[in-house]
Protein backbone atom coordinates (compact mmCIF):
# COMPACT_ATOMS: atom_id res chain seq x y z
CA UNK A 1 81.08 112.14 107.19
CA UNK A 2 83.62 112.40 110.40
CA UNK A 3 85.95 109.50 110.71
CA UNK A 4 88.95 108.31 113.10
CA UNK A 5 87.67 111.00 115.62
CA UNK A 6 87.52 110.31 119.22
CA UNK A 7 83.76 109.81 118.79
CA UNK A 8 82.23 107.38 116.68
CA UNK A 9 82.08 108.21 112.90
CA UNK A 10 78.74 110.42 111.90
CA UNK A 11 78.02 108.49 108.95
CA UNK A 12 75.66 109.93 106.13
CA UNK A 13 71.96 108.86 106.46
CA UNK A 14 71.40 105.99 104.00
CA UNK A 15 68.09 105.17 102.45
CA UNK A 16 67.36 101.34 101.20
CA UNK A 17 66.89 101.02 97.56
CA UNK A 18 66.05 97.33 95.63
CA UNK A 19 68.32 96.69 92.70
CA UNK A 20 69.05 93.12 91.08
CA UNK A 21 72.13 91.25 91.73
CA UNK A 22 73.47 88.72 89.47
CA UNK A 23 75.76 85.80 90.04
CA UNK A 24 78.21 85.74 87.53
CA UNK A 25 80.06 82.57 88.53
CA UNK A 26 81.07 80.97 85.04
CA UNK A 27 80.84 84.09 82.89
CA UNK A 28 83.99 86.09 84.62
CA UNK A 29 85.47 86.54 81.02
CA UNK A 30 82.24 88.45 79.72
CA UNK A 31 83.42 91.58 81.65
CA UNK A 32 86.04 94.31 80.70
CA UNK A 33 87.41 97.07 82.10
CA UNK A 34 86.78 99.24 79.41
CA UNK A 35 83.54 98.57 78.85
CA UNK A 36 81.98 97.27 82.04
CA UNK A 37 84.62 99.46 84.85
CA UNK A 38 85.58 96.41 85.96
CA UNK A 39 87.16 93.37 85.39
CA UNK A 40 88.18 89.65 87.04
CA UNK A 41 91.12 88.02 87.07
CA UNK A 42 92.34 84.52 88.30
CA UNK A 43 95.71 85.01 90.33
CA UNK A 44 97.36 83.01 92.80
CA UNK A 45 99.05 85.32 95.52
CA UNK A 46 102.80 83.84 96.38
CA UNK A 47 102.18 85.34 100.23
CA UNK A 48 98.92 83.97 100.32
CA UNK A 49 99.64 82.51 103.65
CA UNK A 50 100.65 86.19 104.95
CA UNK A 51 98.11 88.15 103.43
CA UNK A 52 95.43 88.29 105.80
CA UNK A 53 98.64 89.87 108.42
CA UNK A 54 99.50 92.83 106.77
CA UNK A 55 99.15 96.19 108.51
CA UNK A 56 97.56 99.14 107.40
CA UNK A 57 99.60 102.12 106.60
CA UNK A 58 99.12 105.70 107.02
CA UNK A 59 100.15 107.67 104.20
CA UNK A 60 103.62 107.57 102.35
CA UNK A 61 105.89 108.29 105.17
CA UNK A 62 105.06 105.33 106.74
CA UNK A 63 107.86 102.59 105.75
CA UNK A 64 106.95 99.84 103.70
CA UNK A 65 108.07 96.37 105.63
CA UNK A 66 109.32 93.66 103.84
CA UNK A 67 106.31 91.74 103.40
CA UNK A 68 104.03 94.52 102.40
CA UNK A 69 106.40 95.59 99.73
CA UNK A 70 106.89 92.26 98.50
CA UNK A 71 102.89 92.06 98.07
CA UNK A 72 103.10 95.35 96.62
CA UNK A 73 105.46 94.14 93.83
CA UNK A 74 103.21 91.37 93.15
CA UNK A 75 100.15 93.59 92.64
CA UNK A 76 101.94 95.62 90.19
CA UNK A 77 102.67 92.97 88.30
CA UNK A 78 99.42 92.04 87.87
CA UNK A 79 98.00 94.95 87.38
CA UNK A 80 101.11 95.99 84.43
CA UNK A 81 99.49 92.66 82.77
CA UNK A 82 96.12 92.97 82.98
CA UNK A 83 96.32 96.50 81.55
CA UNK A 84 99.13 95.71 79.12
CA UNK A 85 95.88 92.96 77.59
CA UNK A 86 93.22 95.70 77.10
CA UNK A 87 92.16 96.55 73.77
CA UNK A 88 91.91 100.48 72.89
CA UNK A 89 93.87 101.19 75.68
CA UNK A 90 97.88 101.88 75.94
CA UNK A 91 99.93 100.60 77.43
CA UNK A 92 101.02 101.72 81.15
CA UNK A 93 103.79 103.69 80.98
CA UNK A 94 104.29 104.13 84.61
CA UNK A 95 102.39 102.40 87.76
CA UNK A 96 102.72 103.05 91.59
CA UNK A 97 100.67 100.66 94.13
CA UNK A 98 99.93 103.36 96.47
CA UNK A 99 98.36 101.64 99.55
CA UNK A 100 96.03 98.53 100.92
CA UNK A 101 93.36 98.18 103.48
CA UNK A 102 92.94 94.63 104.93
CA UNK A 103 89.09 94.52 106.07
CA UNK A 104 88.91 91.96 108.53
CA UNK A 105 86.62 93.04 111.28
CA UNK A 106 84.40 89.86 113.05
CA UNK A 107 81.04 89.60 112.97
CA UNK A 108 79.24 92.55 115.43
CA UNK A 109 83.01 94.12 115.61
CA UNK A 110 82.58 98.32 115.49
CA UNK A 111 85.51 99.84 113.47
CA UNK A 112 85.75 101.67 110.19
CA UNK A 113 87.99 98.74 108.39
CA UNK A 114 84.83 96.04 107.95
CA UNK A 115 82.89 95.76 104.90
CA UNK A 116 81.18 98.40 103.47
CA UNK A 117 77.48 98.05 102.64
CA UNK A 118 76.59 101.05 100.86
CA UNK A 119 76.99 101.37 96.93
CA UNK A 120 80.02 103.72 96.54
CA UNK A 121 82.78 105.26 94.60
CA UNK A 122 86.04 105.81 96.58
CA UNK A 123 87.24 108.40 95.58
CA UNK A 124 85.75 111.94 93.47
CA UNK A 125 87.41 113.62 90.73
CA UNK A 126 87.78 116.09 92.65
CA UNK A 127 89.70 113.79 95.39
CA UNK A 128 91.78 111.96 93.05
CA UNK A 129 94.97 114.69 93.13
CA UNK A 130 95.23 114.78 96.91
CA UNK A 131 94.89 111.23 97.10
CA UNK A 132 98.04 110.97 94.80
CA UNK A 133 99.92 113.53 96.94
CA UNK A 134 99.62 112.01 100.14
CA UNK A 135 100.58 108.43 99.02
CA UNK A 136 102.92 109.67 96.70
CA UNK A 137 104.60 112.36 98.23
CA UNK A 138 107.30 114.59 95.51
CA UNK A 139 106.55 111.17 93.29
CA UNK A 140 103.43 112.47 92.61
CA UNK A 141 104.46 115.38 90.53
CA UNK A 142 105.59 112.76 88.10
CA UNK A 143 102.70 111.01 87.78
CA UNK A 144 100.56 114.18 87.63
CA UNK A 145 102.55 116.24 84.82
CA UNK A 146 101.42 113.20 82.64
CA UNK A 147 98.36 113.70 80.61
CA UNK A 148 96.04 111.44 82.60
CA UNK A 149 95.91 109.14 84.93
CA UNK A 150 93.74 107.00 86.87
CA UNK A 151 93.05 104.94 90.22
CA UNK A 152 92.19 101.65 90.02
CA UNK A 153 91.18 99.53 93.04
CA UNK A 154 92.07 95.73 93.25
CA UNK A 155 90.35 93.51 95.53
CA UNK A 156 91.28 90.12 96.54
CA UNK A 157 90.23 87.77 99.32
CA UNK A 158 93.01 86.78 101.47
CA UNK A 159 91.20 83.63 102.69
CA UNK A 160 87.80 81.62 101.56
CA UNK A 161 84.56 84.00 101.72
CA UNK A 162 81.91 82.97 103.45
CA UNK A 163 79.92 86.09 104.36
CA UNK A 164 79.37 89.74 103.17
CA UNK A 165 80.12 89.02 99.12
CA UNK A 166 82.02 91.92 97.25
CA UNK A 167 79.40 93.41 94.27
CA UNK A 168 80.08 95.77 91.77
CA UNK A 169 78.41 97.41 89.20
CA UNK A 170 78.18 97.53 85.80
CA UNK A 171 79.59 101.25 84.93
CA UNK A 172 77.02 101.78 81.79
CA UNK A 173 74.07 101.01 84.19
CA UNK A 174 74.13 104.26 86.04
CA UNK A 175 73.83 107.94 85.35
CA UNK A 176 75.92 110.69 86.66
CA UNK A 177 73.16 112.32 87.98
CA UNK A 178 72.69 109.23 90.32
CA UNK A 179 76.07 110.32 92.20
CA UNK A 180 75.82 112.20 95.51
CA UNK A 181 79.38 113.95 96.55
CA UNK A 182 80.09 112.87 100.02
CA UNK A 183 82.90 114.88 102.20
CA UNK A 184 85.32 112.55 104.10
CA UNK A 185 86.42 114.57 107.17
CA UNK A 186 89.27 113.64 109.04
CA UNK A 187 91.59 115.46 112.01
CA UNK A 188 94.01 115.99 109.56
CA UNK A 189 92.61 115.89 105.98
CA UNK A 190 89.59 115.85 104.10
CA UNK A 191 88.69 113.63 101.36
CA UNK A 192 85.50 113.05 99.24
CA UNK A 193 83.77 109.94 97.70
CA UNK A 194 80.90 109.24 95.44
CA UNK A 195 77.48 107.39 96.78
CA UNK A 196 74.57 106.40 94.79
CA UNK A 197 70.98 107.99 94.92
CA UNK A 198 69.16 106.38 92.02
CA UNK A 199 65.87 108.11 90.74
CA UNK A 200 62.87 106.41 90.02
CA UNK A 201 63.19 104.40 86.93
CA UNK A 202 61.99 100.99 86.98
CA UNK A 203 62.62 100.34 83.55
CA UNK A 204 66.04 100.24 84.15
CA UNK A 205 67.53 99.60 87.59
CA UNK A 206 70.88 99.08 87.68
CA UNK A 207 72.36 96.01 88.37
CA UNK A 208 74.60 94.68 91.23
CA UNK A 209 77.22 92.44 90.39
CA UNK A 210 79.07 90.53 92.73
C-alpha cells in the first residue's frame, strides 16, 4: 500500500465479508483489556473545546505546541490509571504518548486522515520497534531495553458522532491465521499493519463491536 505520494494511495484490494455487530450501549463495564483487547472508559477532556484543532505531527522532531502537549499530558494520565486498575497486570513503570491523528475529513472529502472502513490492526509485530524509534527518537532505547512493551491506541471523539461509528473487536474472536501482513510504503519509510481475511466458518464469525 503507497501512501502520501504524489499520486493517489494504491490501496490493497478489499473483499466484503458479513460479520455481526453488537451495540453495547449499557454494558461498557463488561469489557477488559486483558481479556477482550479493549476497553471503555468515561473521561471528560479539559481541552475539549480545542480538541477537534490540533495538528498532526510528523514524527518526533516535530515540536510539540502548547496545546498538543497539554492534551498529551492528559492522555497519559488516563491511560497511567486505567492500566494502574487492571487485574494480572503491573503496573506501568514508564509511559510515553507518542503521537495523535485527528480524522476529520467531510463527507465525499479524498485524503488519507478520514475514517477507516476496513477491519485492521495498526501496527505488526514486526512494525512495532520502528514505530518506537521514529516517535521516540534516543528515548526509545529506554523503553526498548525493558523486557516488553506495548502500543496501545486511545480513541476519543472530539465532538458528538453522528456518522461512521468506531467498532472493535473482541480479541478472542479471531485467529491468527485470519491476519494478512500489509506493507505501508511511504517516500521515506515503510511500515506494516495487520488486516483481516476470515475463513469460512459460520459457526463462529467474529463479532464487531462498536
Amino acid at each position: 500500500m503507497f501512501l502520501a505520494s504524489p499520486e493517489p494511495p494504491k490501496w490493497a484490494p478489499k473483499v466484503d465479508s458479513p460479520v455481526i455487530v453488537t451495540d453495547v450501549t449499557g454494558d461498557e463495564e463488561k469489557y477488559k483489556l486483558l481479556q477482550h483487547g479493549f476497553q471503555f472508559a468515561k473521561h471528560t477532556s479539559r481541552y475539549e473545546a480545542v480538541l477537534p484543532e490540533l495538528k498532526n505531527r510528523d514524527g518526533c522532531r516535530e515540536a510539540l505546541d502548547e496545546t498538543t502537549k497539554a492534551h498529551y499530558d492528559e492522555m497519559h494520565e488516563l491511560l497511567e490509571e486505567i492500566l494502574s486498575q487492571q487485574e494480572g497486570l503491573p503496573k506501568p513503570s514508564l509511559i510515553r504518548v507518542l503521537m495523535h491523528t485527528n480524522r476529520v475529513s467531510q463527507v465525499g472529502q479524498k485524503g488519507t486522515l478520514g475514517p477507516i472502513f476496513n477491519v485492521h490492526v495498526d501496527q505488526s509485530a514486526s512494525a512495532a520497534v520502528p514505530l518506537a524509534h521514529r516517535w521516540l527518537g534516543d528515548e526509545a532505547e529506554e523503553l526498548l531495553a525493558k523486557p516488553r512493551f506495548q502500543i496501545i491506541s486511545m480513541w476519543r471523539p472530539c465532538k458528538p458522532i453522528t456518522r461512521d461509528p468506531f467498532a472493535v473487536t473482541d480479541a478472542n474472536t479471531i485467529a491468527e491465521s485470519d491476519y494478512v501482513k500489509v506493507p505501508f510504503i511511504y517516500p521515506e519509510r515503510t511500515s506494516e499493519l495487520l488486516e483481516e481475511c476470515p475463513a469460512e466458518r459460520p459457526e463462529k464469525p467474529h463479532r464487531c463491536r462498536p
